[in-house]
Structure formats: C-alpha cells, structure tokens
PDB file of N, CA and C in Angstrom:
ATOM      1  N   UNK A   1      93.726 115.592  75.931  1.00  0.00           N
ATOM      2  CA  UNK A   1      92.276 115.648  75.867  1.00  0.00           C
ATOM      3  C   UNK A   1      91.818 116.483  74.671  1.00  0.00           C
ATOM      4  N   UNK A   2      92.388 117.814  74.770  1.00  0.00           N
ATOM      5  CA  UNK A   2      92.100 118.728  73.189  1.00  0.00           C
ATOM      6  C   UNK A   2      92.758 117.887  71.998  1.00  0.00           C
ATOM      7  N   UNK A   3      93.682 117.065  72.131  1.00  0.00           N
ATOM      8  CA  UNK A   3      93.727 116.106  70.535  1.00  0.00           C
ATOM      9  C   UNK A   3      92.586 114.879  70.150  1.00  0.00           C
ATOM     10  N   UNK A   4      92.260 114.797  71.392  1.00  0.00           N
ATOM     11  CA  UNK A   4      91.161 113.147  70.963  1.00  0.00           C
ATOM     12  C   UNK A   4      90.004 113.974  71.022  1.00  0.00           C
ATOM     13  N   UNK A   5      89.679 115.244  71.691  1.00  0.00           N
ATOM     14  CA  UNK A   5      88.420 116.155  71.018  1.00  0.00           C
ATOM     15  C   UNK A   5      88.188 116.375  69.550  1.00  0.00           C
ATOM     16  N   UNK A   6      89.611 116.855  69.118  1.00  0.00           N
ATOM     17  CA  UNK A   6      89.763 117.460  67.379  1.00  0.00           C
ATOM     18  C   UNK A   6      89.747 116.423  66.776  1.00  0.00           C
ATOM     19  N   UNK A   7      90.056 114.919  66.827  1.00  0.00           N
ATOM     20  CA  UNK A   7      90.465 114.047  66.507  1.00  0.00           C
ATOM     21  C   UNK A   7      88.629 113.247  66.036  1.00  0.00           C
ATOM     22  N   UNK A   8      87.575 113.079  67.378  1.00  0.00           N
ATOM     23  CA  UNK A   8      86.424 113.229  67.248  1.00  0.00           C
ATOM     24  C   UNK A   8      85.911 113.629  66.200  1.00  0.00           C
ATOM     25  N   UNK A   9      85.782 115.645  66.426  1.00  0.00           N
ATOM     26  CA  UNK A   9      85.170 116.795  65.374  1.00  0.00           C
ATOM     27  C   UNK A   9      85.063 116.012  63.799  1.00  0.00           C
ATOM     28  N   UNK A  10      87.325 116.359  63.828  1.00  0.00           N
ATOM     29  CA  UNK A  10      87.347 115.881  62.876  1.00  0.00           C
ATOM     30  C   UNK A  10      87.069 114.340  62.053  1.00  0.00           C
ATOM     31  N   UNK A  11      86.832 113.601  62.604  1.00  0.00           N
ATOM     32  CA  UNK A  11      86.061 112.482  62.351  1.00  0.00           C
ATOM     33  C   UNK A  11      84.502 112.892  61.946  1.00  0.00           C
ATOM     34  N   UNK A  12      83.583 113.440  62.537  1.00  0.00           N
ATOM     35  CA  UNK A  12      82.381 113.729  62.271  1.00  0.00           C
ATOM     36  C   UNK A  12      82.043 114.817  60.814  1.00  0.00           C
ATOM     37  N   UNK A  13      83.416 115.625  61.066  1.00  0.00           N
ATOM     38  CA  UNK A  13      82.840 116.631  59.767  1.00  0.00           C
ATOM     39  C   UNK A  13      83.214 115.936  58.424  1.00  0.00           C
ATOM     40  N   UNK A  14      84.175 114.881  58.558  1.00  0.00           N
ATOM     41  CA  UNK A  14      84.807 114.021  57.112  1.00  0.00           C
ATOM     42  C   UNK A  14      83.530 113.203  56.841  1.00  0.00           C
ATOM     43  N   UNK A  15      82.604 112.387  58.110  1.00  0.00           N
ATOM     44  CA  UNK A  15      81.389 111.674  57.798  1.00  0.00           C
ATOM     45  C   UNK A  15      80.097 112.276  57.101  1.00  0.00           C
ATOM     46  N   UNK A  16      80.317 113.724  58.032  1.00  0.00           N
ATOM     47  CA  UNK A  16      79.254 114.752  57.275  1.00  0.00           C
ATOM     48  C   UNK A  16      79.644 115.028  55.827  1.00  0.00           C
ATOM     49  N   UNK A  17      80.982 115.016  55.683  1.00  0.00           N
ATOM     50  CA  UNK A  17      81.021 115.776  53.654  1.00  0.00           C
ATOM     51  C   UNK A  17      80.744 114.630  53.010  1.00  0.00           C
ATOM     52  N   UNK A  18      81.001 113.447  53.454  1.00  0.00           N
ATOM     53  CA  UNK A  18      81.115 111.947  52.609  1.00  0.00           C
ATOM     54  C   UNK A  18      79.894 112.031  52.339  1.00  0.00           C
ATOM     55  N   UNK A  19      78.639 112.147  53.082  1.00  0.00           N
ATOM     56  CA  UNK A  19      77.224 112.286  52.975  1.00  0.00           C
ATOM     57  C   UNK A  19      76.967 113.745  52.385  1.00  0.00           C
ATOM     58  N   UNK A  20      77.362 114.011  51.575  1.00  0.00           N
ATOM     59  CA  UNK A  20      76.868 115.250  50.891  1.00  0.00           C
ATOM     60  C   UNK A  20      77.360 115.479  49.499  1.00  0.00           C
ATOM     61  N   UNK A  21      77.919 114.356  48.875  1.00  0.00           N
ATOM     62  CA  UNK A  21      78.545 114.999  47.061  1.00  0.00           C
ATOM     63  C   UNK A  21      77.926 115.993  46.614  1.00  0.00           C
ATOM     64  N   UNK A  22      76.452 116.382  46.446  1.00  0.00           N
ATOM     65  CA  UNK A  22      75.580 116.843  45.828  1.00  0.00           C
ATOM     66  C   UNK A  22      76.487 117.925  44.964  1.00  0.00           C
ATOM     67  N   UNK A  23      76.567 118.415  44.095  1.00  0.00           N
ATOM     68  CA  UNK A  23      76.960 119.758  43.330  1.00  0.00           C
ATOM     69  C   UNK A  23      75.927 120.685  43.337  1.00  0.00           C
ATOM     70  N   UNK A  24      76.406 121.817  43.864  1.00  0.00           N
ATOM     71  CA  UNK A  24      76.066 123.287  43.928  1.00  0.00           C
ATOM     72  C   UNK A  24      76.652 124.677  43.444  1.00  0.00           C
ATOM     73  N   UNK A  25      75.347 125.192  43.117  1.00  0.00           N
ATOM     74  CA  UNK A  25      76.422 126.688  42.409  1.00  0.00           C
ATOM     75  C   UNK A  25      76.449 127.770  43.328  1.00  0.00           C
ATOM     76  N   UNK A  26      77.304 128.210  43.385  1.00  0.00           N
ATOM     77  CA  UNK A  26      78.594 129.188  44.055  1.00  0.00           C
ATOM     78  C   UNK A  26      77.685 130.300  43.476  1.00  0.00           C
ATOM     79  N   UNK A  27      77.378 131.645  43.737  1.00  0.00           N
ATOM     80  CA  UNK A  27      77.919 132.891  43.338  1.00  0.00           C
ATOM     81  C   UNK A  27      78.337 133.963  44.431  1.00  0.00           C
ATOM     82  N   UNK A  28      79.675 134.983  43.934  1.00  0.00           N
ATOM     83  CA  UNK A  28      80.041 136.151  44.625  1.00  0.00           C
ATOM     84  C   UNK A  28      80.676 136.486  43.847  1.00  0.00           C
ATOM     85  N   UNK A  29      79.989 137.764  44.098  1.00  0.00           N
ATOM     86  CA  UNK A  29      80.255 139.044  43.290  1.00  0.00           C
ATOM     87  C   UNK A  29      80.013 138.744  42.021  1.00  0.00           C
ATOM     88  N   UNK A  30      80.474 139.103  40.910  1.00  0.00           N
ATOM     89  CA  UNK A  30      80.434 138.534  39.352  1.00  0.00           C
ATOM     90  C   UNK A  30      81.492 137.282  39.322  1.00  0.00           C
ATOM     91  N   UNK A  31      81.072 136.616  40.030  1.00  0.00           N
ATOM     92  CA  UNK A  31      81.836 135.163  39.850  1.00  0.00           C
ATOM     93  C   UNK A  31      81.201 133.919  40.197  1.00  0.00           C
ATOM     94  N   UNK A  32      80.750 133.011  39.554  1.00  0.00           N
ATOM     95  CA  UNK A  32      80.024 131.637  39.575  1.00  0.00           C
ATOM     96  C   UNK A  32      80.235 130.504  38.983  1.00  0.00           C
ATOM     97  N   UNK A  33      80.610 129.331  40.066  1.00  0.00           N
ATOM     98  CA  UNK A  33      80.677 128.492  39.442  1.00  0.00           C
ATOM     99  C   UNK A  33      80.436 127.250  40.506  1.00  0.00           C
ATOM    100  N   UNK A  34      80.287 125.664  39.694  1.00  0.00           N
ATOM    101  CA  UNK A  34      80.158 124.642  40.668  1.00  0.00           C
ATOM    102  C   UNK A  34      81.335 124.113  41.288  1.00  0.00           C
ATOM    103  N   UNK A  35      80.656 123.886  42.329  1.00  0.00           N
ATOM    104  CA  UNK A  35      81.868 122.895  43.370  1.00  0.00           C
ATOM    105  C   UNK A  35      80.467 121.788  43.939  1.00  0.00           C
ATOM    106  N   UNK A  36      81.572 120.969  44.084  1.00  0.00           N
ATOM    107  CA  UNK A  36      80.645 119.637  45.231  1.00  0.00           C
ATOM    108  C   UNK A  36      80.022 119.932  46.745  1.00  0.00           C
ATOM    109  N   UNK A  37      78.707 120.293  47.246  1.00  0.00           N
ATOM    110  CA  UNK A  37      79.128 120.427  48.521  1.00  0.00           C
ATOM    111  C   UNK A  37      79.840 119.779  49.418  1.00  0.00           C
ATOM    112  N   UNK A  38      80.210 118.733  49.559  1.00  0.00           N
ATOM    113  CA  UNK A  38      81.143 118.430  50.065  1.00  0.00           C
ATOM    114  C   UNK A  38      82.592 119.120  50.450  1.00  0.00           C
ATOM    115  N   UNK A  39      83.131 119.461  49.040  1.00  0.00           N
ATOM    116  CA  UNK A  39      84.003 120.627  48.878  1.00  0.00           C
ATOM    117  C   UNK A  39      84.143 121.773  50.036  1.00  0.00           C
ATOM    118  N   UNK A  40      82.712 122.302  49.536  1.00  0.00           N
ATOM    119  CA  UNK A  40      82.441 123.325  50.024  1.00  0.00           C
ATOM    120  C   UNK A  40      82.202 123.476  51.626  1.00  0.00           C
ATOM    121  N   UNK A  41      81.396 122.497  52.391  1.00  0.00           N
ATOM    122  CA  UNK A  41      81.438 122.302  53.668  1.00  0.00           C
ATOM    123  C   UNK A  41      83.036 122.018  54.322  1.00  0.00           C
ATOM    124  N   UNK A  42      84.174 121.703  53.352  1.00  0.00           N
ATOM    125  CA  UNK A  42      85.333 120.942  53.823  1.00  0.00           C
ATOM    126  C   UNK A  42      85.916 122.713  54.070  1.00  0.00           C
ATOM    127  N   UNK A  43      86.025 123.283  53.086  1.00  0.00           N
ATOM    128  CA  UNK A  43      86.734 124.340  52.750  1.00  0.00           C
ATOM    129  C   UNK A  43      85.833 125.376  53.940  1.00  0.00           C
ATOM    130  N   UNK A  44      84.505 125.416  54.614  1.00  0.00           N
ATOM    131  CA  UNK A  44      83.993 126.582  55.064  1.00  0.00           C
ATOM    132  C   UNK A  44      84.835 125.828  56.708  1.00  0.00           C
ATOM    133  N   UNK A  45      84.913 124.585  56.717  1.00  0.00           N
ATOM    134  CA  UNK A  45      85.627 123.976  58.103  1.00  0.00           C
ATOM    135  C   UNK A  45      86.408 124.461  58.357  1.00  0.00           C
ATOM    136  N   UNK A  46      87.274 123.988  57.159  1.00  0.00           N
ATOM    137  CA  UNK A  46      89.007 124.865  57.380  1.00  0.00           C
ATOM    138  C   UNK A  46      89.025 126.391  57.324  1.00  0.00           C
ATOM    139  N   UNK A  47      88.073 127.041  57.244  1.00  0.00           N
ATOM    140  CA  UNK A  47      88.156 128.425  57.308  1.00  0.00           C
ATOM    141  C   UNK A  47      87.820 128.968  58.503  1.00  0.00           C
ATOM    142  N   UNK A  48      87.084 128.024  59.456  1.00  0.00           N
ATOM    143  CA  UNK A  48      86.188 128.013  60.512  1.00  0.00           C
ATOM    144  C   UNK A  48      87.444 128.031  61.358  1.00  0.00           C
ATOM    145  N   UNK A  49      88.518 126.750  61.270  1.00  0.00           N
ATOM    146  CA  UNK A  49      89.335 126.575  62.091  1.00  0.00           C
ATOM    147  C   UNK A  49      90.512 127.264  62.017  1.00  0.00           C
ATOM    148  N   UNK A  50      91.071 127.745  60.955  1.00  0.00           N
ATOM    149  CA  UNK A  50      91.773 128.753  60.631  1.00  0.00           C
ATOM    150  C   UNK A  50      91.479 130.381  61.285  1.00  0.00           C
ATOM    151  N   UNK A  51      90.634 130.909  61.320  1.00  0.00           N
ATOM    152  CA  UNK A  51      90.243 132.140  61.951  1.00  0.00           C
ATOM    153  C   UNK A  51      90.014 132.224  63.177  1.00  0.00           C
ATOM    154  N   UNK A  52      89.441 130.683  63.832  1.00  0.00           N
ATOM    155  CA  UNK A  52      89.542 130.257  65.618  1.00  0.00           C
ATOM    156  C   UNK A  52      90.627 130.346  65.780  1.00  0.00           C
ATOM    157  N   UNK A  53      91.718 129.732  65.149  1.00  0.00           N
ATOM    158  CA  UNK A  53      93.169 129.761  65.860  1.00  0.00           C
ATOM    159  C   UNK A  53      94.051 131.117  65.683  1.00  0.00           C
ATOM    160  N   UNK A  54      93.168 131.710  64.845  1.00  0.00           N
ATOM    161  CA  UNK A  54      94.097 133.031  64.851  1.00  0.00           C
ATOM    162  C   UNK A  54      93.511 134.464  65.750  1.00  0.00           C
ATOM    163  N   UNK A  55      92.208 134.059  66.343  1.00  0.00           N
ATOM    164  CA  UNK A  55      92.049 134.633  66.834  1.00  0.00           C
ATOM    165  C   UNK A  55      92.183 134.276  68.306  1.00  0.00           C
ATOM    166  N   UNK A  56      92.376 132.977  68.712  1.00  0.00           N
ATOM    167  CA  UNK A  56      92.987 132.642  69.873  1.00  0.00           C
ATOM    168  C   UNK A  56      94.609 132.506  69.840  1.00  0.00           C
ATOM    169  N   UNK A  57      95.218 132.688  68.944  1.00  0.00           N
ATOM    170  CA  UNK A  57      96.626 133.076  68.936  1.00  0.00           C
ATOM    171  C   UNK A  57      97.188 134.725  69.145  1.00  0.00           C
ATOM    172  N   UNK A  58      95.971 135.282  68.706  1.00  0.00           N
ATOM    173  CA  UNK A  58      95.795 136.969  69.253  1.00  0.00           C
ATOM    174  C   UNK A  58      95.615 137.310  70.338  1.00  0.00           C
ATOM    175  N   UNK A  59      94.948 136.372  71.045  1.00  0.00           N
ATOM    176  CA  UNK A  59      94.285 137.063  72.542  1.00  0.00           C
ATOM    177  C   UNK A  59      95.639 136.487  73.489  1.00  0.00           C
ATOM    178  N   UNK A  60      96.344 135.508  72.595  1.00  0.00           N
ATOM    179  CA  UNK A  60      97.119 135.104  73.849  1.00  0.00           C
ATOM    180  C   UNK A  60      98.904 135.750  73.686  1.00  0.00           C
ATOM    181  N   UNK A  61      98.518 136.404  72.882  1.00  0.00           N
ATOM    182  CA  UNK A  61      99.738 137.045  71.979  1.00  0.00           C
ATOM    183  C   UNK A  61      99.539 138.413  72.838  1.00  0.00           C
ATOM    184  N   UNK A  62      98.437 139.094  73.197  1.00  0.00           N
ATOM    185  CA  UNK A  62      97.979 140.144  74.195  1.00  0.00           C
ATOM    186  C   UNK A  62      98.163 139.548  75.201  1.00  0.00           C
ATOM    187  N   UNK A  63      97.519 138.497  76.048  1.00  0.00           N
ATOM    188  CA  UNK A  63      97.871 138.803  77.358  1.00  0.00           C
ATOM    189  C   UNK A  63      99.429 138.254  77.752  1.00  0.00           C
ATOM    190  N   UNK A  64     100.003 137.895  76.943  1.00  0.00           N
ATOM    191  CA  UNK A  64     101.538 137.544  77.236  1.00  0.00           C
ATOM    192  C   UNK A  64     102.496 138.919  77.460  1.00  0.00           C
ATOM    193  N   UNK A  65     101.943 139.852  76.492  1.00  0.00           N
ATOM    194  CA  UNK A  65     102.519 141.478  76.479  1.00  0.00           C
ATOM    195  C   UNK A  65     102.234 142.058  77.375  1.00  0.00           C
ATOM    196  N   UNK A  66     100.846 142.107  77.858  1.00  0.00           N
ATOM    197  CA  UNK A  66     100.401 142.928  79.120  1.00  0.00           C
ATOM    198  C   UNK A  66     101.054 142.264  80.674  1.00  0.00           C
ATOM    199  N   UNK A  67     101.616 141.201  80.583  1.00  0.00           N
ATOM    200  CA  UNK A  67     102.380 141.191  81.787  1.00  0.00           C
ATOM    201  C   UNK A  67     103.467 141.222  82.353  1.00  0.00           C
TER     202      UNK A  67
END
C-alpha cells in the first residue's frame, strides 16, 4: 500500500515540474544563479524526502534501543 502511495505522489510531483519550465533566479548568501523551476521544485522534493526518511529512520533507530 506505502509503494502504490509513493508511486501516486511520485507521479503527481513529475506532472507538477513538467508544468513549470519557467527559469528563475536563485540567491543565497553571495551566490546567484538560474535554474529551471522545474529543477528546482524536483531538487526541494528530494530534499523533502530525504530528511523524512532520516528522520523516521531516527525515531525508529531510538525506539529499537530503548527496548
């Protein structure tokens, strides 16, 4: 059931970047430059899902120790 959920998501967020080429400028800190939003929505995903799984790989990394 959690693979044909992600399977979904990820279907919807690839439809969402396809609908968005537009180019946009970036800045942080003294650093600027363009990327596609598209790009950019792809890359804030995978950062989204990257930090969910590591922070649910933490909590379960704790309660495995505490028992």
């Amino acid at each position: 059931m959690k693979f044909i959920f992600g399977i979904i998501i990820g279907i919807f967020v690839l439809i969402f970047v396809a609908q968005n080429p537009q180019v946009v400028d970036l800045t942080f800190l003294k650093w600027s430059f363009s990327v596609s939003r598209a790009i950019m929505y792809l890359m804030m995903f995978i950062a989204g899902a990257i930090s969910g799984g590591l922070v649910i790989g933490i909590r379960k990394s704790r309660k495995s120790t505490k028992k």
